[in-house]
Protein backbone atom coordinates (compact mmCIF):
# COMPACT_ATOMS: atom_id res chain seq x y z
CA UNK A 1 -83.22 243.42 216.33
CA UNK A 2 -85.85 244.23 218.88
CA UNK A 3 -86.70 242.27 221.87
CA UNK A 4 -90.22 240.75 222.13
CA UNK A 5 -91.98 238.84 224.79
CA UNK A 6 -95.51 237.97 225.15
CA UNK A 7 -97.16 236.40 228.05
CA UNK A 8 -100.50 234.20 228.59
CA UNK A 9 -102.06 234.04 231.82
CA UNK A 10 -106.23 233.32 233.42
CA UNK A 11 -104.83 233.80 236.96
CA UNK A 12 -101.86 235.27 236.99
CA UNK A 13 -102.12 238.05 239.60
CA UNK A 14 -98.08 239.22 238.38
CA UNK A 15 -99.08 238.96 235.19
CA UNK A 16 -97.82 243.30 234.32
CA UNK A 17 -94.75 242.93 236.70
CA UNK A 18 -93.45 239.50 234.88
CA UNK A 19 -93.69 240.95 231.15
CA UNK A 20 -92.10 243.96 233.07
CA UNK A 21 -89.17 242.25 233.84
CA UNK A 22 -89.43 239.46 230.79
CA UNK A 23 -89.12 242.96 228.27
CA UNK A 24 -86.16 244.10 230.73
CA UNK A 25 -84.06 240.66 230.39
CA UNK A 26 -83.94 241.78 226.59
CA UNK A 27 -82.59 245.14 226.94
CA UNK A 28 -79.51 244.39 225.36
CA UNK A 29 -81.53 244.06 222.57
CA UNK A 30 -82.45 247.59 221.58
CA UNK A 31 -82.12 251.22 223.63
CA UNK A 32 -84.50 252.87 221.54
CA UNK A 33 -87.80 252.98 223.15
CA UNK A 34 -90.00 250.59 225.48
CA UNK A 35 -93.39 249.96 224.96
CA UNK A 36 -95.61 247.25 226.90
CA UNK A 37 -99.40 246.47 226.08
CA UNK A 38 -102.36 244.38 227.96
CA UNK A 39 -105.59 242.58 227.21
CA UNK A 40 -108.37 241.80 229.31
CA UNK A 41 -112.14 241.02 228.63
CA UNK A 42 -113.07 244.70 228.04
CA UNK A 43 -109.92 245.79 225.45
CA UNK A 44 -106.68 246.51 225.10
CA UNK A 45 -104.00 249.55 226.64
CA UNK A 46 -100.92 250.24 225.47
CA UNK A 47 -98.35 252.18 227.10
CA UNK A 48 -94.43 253.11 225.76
CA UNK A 49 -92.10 255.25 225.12
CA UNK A 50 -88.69 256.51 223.53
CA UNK A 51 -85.59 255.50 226.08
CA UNK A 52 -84.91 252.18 227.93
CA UNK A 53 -87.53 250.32 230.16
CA UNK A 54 -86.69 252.04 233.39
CA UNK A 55 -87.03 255.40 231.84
CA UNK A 56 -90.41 254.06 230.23
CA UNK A 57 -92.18 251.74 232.85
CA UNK A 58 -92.56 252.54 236.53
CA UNK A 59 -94.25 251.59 239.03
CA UNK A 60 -97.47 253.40 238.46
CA UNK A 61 -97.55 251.78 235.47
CA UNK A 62 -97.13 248.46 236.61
CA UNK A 63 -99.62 248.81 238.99
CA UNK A 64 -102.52 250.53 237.07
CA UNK A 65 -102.45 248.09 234.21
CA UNK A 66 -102.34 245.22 237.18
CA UNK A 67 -105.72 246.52 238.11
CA UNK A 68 -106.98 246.07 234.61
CA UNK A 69 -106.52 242.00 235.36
CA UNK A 70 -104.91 242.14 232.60
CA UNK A 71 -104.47 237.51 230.82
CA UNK A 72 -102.73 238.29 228.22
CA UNK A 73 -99.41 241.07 227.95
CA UNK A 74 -97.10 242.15 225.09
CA UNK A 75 -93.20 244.01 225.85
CA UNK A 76 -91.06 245.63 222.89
CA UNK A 77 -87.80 246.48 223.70
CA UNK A 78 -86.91 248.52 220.56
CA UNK A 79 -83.96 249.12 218.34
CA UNK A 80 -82.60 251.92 216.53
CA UNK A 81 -84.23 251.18 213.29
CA UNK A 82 -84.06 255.06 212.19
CA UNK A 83 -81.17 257.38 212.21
CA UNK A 84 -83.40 259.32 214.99
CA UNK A 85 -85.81 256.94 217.23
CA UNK A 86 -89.70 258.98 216.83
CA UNK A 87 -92.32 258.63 218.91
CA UNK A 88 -95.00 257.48 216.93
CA UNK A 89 -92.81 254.20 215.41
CA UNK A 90 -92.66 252.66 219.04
CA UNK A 91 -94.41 249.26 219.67
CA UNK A 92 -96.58 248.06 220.58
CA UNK A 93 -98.61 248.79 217.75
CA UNK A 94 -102.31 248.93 217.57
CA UNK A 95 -103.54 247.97 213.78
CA UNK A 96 -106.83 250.82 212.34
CA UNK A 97 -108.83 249.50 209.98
CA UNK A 98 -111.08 252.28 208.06
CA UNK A 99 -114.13 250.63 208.49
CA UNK A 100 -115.51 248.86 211.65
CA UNK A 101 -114.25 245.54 212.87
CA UNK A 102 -114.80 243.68 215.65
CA UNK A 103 -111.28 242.69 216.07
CA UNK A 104 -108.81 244.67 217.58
CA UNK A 105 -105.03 243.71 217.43
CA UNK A 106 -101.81 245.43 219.21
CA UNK A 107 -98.67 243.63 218.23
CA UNK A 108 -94.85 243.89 218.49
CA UNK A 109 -92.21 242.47 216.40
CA UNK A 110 -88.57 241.56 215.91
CA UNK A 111 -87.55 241.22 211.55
CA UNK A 112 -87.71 243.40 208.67
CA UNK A 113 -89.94 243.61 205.38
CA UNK A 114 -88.35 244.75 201.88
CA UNK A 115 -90.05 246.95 199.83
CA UNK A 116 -93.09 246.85 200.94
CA UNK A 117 -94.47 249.39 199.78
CA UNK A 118 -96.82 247.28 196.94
CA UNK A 119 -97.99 245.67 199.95
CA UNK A 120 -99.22 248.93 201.90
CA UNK A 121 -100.44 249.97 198.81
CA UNK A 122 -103.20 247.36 198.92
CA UNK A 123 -103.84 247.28 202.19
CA UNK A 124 -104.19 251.53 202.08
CA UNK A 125 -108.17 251.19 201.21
CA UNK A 126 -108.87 249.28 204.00
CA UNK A 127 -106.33 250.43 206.93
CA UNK A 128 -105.05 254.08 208.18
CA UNK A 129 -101.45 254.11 208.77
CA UNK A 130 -100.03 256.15 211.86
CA UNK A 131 -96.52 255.08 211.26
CA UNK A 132 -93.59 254.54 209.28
CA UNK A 133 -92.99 251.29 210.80
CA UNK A 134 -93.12 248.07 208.61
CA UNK A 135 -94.72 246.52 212.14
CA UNK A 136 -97.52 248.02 211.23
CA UNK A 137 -97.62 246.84 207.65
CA UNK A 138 -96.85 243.23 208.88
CA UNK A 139 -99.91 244.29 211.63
CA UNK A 140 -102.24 244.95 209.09
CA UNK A 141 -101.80 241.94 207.10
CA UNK A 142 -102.26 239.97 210.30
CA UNK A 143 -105.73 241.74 210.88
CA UNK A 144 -106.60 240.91 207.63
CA UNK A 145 -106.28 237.72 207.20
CA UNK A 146 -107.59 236.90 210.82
CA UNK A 147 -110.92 238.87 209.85
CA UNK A 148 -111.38 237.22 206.78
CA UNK A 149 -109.87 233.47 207.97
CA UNK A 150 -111.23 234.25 211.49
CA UNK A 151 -108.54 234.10 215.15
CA UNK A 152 -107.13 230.31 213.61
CA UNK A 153 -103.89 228.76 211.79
CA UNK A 154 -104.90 229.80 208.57
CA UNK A 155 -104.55 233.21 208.75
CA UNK A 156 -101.00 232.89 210.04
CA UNK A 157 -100.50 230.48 206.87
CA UNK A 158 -101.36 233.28 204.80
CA UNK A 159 -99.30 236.22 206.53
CA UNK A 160 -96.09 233.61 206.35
CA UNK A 161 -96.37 232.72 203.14
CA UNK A 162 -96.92 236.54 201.91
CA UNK A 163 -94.16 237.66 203.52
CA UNK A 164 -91.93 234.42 202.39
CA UNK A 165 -88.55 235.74 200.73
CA UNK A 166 -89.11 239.37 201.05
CA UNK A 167 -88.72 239.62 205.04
CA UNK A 168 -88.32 237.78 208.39
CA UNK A 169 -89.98 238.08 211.68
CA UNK A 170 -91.02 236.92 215.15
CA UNK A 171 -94.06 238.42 216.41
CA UNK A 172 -96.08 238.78 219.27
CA UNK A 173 -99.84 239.93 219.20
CA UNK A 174 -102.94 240.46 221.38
CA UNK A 175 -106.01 240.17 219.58
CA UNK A 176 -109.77 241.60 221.03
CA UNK A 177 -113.15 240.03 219.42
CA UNK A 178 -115.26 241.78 221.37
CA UNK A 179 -115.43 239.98 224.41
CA UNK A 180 -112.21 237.65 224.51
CA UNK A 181 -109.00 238.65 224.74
CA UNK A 182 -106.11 236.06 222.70
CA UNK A 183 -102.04 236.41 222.28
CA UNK A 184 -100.79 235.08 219.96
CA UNK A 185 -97.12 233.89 218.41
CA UNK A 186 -95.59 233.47 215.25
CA UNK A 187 -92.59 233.57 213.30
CA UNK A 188 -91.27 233.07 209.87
CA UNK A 189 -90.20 230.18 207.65
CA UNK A 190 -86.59 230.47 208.42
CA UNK A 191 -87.03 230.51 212.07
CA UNK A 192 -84.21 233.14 211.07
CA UNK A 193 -85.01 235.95 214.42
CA UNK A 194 -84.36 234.16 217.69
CA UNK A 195 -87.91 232.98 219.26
CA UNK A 196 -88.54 230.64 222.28
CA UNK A 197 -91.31 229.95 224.89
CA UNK A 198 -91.90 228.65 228.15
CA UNK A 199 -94.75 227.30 230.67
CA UNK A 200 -93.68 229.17 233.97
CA UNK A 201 -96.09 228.81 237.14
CA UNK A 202 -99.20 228.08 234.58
CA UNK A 203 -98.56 231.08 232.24
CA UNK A 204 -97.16 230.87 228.87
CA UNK A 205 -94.13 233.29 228.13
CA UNK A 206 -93.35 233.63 224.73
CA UNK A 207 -89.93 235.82 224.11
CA UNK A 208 -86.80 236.59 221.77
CA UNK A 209 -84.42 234.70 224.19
CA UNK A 210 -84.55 232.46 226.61
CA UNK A 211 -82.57 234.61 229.52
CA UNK A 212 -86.34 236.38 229.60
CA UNK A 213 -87.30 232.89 231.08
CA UNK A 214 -84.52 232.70 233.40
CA UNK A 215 -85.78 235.87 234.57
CA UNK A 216 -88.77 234.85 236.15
CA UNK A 217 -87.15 231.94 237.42
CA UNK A 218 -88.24 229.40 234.37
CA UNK A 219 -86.40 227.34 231.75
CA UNK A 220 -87.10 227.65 228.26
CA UNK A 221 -89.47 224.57 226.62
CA UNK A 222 -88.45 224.92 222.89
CA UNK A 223 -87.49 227.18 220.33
CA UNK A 224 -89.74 227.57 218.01
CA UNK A 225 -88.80 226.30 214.48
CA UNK A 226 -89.89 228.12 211.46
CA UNK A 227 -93.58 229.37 210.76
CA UNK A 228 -95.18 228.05 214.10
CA UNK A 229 -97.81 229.54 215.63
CA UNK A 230 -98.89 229.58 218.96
CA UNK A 231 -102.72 230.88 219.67
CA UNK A 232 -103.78 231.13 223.69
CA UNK A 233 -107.33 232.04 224.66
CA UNK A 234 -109.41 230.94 227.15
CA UNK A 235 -109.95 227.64 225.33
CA UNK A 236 -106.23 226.53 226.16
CA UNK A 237 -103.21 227.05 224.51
CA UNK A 238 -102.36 225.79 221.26
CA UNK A 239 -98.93 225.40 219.05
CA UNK A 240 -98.85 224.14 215.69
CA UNK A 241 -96.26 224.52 212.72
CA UNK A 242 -97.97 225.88 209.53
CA UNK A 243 -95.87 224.87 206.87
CA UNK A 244 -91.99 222.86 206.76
CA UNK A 245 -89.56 224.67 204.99
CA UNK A 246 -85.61 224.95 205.28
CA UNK A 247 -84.48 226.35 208.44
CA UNK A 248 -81.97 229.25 208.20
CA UNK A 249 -81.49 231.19 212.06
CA UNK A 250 -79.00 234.21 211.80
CA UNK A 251 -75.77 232.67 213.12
CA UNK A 252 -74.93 236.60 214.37
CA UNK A 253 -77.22 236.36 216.94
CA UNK A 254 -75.11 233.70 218.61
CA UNK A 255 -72.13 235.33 217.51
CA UNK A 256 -72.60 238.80 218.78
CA UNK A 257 -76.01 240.26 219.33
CA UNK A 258 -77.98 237.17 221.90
CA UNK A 259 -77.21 237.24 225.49
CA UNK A 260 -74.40 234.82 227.05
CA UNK A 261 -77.42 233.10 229.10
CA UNK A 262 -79.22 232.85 226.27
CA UNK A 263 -79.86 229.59 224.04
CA UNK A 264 -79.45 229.05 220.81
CA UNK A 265 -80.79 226.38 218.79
CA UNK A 266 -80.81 224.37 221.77
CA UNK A 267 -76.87 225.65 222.90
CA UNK A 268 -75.74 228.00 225.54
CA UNK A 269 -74.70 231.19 223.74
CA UNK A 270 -71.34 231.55 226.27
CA UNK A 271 -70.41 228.05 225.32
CA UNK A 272 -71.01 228.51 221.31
CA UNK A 273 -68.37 231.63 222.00
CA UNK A 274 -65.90 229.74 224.05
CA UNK A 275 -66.17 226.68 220.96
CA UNK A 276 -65.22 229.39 218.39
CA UNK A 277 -62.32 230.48 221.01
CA UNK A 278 -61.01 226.93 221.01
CA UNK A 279 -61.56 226.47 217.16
CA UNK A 280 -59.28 229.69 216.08
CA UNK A 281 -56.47 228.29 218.05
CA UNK A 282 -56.72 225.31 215.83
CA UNK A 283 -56.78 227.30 213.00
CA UNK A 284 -53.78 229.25 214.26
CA UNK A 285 -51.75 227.19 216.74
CA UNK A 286 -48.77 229.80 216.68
CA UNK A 287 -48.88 233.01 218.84
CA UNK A 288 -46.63 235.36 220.12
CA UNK A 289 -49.26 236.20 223.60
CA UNK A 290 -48.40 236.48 227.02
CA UNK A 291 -51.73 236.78 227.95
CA UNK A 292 -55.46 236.75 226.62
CA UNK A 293 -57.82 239.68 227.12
CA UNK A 294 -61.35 239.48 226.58
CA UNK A 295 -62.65 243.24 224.25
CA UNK A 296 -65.65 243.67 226.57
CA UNK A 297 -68.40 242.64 226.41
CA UNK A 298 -68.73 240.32 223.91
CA UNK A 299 -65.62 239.36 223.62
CA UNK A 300 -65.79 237.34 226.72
CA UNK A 301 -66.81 233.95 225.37
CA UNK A 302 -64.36 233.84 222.85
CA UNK A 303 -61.63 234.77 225.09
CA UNK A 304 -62.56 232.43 227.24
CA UNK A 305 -61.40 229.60 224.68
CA UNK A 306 -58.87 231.51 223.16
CA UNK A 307 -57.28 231.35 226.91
CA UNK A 308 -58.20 227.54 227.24
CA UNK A 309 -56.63 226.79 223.39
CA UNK A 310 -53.18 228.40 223.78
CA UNK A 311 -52.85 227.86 227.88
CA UNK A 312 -52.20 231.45 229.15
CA UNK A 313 -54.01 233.32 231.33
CA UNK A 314 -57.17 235.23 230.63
CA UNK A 315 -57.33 239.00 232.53
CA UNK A 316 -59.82 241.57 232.30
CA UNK A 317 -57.65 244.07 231.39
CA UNK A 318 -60.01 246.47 229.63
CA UNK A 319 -63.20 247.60 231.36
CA UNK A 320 -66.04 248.87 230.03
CA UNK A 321 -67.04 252.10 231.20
CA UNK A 322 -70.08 252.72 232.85
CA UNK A 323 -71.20 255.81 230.29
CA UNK A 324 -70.59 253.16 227.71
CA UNK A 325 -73.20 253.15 225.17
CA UNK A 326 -73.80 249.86 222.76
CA UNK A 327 -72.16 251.69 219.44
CA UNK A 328 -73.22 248.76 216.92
CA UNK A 329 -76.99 250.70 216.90
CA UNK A 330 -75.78 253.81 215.97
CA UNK A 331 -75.51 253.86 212.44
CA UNK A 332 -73.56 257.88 212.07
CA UNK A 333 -69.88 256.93 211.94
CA UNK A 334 -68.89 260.39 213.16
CA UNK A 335 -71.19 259.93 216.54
CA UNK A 336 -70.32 256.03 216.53
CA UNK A 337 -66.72 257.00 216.64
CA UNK A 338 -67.48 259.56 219.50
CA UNK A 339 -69.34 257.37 221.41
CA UNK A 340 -66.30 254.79 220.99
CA UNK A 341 -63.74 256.81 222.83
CA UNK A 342 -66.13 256.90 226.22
CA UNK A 343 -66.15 253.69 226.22
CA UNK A 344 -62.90 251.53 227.54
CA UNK A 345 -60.85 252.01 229.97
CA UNK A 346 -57.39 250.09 230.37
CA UNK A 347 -55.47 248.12 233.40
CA UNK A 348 -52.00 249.03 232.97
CA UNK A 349 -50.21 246.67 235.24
CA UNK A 350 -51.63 243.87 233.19
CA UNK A 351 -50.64 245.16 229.58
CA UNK A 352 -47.67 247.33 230.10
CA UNK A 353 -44.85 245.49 227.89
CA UNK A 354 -46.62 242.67 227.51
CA UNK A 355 -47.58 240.85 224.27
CA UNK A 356 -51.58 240.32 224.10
CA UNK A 357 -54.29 237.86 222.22
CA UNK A 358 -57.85 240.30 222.03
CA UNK A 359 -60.72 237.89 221.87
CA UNK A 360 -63.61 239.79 220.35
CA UNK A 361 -66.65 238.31 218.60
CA UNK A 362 -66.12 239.94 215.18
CA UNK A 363 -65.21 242.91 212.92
CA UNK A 364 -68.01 244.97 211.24
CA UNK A 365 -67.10 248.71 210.58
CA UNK A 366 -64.03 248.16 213.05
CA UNK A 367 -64.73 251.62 214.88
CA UNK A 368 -64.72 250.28 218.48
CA UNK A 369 -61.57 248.60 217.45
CA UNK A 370 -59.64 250.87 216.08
CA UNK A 371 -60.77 253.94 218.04
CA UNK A 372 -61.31 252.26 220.88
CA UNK A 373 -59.84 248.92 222.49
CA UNK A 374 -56.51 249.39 220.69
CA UNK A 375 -56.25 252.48 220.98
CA UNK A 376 -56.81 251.97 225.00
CA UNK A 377 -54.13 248.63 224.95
CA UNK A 378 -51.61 250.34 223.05
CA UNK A 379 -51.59 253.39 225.58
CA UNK A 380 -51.87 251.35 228.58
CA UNK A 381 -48.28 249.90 226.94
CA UNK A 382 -48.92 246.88 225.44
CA UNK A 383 -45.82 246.08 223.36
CA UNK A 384 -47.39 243.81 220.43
CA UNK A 385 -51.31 243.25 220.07
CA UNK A 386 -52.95 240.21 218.19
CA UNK A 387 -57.08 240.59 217.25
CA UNK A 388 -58.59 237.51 217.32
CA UNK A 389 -61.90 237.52 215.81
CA UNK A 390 -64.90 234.46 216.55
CA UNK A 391 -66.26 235.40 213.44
CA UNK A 392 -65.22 235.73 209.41
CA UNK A 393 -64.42 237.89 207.26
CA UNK A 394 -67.74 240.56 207.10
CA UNK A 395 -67.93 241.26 203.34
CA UNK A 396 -71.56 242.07 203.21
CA UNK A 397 -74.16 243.90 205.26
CA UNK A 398 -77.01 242.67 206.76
CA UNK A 399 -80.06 243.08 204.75
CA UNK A 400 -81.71 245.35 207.33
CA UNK A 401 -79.18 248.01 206.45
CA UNK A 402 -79.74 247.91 202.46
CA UNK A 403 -82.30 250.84 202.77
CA UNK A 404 -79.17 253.20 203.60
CA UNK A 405 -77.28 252.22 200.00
CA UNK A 406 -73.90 250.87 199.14
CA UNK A 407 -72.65 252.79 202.00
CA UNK A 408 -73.43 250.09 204.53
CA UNK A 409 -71.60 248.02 201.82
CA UNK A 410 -68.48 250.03 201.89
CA UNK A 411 -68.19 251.05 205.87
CA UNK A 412 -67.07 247.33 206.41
CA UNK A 413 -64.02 246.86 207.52
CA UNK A 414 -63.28 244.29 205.27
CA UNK A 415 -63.89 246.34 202.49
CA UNK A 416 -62.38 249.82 203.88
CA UNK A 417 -58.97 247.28 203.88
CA UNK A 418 -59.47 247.04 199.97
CA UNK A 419 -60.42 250.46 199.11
CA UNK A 420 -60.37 250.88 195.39
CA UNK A 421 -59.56 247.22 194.88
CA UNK A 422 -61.36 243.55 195.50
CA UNK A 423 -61.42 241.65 198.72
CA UNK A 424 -62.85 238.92 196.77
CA UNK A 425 -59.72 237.51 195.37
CA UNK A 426 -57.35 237.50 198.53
CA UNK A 427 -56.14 234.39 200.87
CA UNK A 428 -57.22 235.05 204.51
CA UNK A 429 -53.94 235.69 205.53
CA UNK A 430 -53.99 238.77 202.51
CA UNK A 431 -57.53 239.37 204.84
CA UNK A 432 -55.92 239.35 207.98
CA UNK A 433 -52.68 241.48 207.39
CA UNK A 434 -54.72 244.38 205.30
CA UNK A 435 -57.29 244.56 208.11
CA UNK A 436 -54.67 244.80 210.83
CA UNK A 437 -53.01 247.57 209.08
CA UNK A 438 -56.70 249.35 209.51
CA UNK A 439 -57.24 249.30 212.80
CA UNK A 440 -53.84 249.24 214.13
CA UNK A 441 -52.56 245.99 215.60
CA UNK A 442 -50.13 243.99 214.55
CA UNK A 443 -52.09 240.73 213.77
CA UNK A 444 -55.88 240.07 212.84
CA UNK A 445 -56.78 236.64 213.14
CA UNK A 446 -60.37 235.82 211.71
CA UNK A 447 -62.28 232.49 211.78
CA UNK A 448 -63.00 230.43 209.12
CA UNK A 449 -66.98 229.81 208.05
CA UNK A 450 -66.32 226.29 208.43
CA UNK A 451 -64.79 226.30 211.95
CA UNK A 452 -68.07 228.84 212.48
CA UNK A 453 -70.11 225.92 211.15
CA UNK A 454 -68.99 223.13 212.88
CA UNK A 455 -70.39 225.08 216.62
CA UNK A 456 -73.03 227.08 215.28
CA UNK A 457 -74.96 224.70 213.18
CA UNK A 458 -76.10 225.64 209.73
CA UNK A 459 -78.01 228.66 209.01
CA UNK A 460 -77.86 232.65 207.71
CA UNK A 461 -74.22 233.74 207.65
CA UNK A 462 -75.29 236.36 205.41
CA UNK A 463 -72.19 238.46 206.20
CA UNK A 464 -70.01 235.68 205.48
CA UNK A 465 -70.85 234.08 202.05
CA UNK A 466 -74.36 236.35 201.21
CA UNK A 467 -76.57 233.80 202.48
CA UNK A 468 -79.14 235.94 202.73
CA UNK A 469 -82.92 234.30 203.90
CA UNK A 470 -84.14 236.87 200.89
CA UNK A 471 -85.03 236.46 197.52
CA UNK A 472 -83.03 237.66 194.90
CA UNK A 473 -85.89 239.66 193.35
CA UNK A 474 -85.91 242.13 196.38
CA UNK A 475 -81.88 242.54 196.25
CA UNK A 476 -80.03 246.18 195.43
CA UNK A 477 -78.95 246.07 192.19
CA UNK A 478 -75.39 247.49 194.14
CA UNK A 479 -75.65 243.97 195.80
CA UNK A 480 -76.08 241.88 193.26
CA UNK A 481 -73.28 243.06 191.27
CA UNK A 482 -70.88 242.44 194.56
CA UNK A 483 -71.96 238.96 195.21
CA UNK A 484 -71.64 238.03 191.75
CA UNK A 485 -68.07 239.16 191.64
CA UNK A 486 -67.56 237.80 195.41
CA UNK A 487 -68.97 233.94 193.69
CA UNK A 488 -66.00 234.50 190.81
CA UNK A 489 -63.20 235.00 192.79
CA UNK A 490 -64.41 232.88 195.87
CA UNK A 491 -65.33 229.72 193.73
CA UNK A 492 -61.61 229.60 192.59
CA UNK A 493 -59.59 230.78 196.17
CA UNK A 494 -59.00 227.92 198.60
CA UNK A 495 -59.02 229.47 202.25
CA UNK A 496 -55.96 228.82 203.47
């Protein structure tokens, strides 16, 4: 779930400090590494790093690739996508093909490609891999097809419709010919990563959210809808959708992941989070709370409407620490878990005795729950604790975590409730109660996909109901054998 940004100016004399500070707006995104990359008549230069943008990009920086006169400017902001971050994965990426070409491209991108490796297997003759990043497989295919379609629409055609079903993503890329430098934009069928642009002062800003816009004091133009392409050169600036399929966005980036600021699909991401607030306390007009506290951060939004539903107060009663780290990119439980308990930090003159509603945006492995926020309530003395959650049920992991095995099936919380039995077959309240007892509170109250729905708009709630913007052919066999069982017993249970 990196965060990408790519920006298009002739005369932009802040052209390095803007995609400085457009890459920075997205470092919620990923704490990985940084990388940032610029193009000008004579080339490209890339420079990045592993850690966060302020431990990557300083000054210096800034101002020796300003005095390149840089048009055209690429920013990664990168997330854990390996156990341990490495070097030589960071992006930007520069693409080497074996034999000379007068095209050179450096590109960064936000999705994920499924066994690939039939893919790199044809592309091995002509290109030398430096990575083990599928960027640079989805890199390679771009150079490709723009060498043998030429710097056009039709080469973008091409690298959508190869990677249709097998992977999403939302790229950004500069391309050299030899004497002009391009960026260019595109995304995949599904629109399914987050991907939005903007016209700010004359240059073009392309980026994963819109708060990058915001940033530099713009306002986002559109999001982009699935496979569109955007090519700027010194020609103008061109956008144009390649082919019209079904849209399917991941809903968990408005959820959890996308800044408050942010849009998405044309909504404020804080108000899509106070909606699902107000819709849970339709869904569950009874409650025992005194008062509503927000689990920080995320947890704000919902908490807001949670608060504005039942008509009690809303306190920040648990504050994030300032060593906190973001635990939903680190994929060890044991160091998740550790990194949990520095986290919170409780208020006890506003829980002591009393009974609490926790707004949070959802339950995945239920870690920071259970290890942290409760455990931080409870011992600040709150007397009864209710978890109210903006999202479903998670029964299945994202598809960016099937290279890890079943066990990213069976760290869910959902399915840690049911250990040794079926999750499939029981009412939400059977949901609720058994994932309660997990994490220690007295109540869980989850949302409903159709509540979800009715805010969100349609799209991916792969966690949900398996909606997955994948083909079946590149599923785990492990997977396929839960989601049939999950379509038995779901097709007959009424939600209740």
């Amino acid at each position: 779930m990196d965060g990408i940004v790519g920006l298009y100016g002739l005369d932009d004399h802040e052209l390095v400090t803007k995609a400085f500070f457009a890459t920075g707006a997205c470092q919620h995104r990923g704490k990985a590494s940084t990388g940032l990359a610029v193009a000008n008549g004579r080339g490209i230069h890339i420079h990045k790093g592993l850690g966060r943008i302020a431990e990557v990009i300083d000054y210096h920086i800034i101002r020796t690739f300003q005095h390149l006169e840089p048009v055209a400017a690429i920013g990664n902001i990168g997330y854990t996508k390996r156990r341990i971050p490495e070097k030589m994965n960071v992006e930007p990426i520069e693409i080497h093909p074996k034999r000379h070409s007068t095209l050179t491209v450096v590109l960064t991108m936000d999705g994920y490609l499924l066994k690939e490796d039939d893919i790199k297997a044809e592309l091995e003759p002509d290109y030398r891999f430096e990575t083990n990043n599928k960027t640079e497989i989805v890199g390679a295919l771009l150079h490709k097809y723009l060498a043998q379609e030429g710097i056009g629409f039709e080469a973008g055609r091409r690298l959508v419709d190869r990677i249709d079903g097998r992977g999403t993503f939302a790229l950004t890329a500069l391309i050299h010919d030899g004497k002009e430098a391009y960026l260019v934009a595109l995304n995949d069928d599904k629109a399914f990563e987050p991907f939005c642009y903007a016209l700010i002062d004359g240059t073009f800003v392309v980026c994963s959210e819109s708060c990058s816009h915001r940033r530099l004091g713009g306002t986002t133009a559109r999001e982009y809808d699935g496979a569109e392409m955007t090519i700027c050169s010194p020609g103008g600036i061109e956008t144009k959708r390649l082919v019209e399929r079904d849209m399917m966005p991941d809903i968990f980036q408005a959820v959890y992941f996308g800044n408050v600021a942010s849009l998405f699909r044309g909504k404020e991401i804080f108000q899509i989070r106070r909606e699902l607030g107000v819709e849970l306390t339709r869904h569950y007009p009874a409650s025992r709370a005194d008062v509503v506290i927000p689990n920080p951060e995320s947890g704000w939004g919902v908490s807001v409407g949670i608060a504005e539903g039942l008509k009690k107060n809303l306190y920040p009663a648990l504050i994030k620490l300032p060593q906190a780290v973001r635990t939903f990119q680190e994929g060890v439980r044991m160091a998740r878990t550790q990194e949990v308990g520095l986290k919170f930090g409780g208020v006890d003159s506003l829980l002591k005795g009393k009974n609490i509603a926790m707004g949070d945006d959802s339950i995945v492995r239920g870690t920071v729950s259970e290890g942290g926020s409760v455990w931080v309530a409870y011992n600040a003395g709150a007397k009864f604790l209710e978890f109210w959650v903006s999202y479903g049920p998670m029964f299945f992991p994202s598809f960016k975590e099937w290279h890890r095995g079943v066990e990213c099936l069976q760290e869910l919380a959902v399915q840690r409730a049911f250990m040794g039995g079926n999750p499939y077959d029981k009412t939400l309240d059977e949901v609720n109660a058994a994932v309660a007892k997990l994490i220690g509170v007295d109540e869980v109250k989850y949302n409903v996909i159709e509540r979800v729905r009715k805010v969100t708009g349609d799209g991916s709630f792969q966690a949900m109901d398996a909606s997955y913007p994948i083909v079946e052919a590149f599923w785990p066999d492990w997977l396929k054998k839960e989601v049939d069982t999950f379509h038995r017993y779901r097709g007959s249970l009424r939600e209740t």
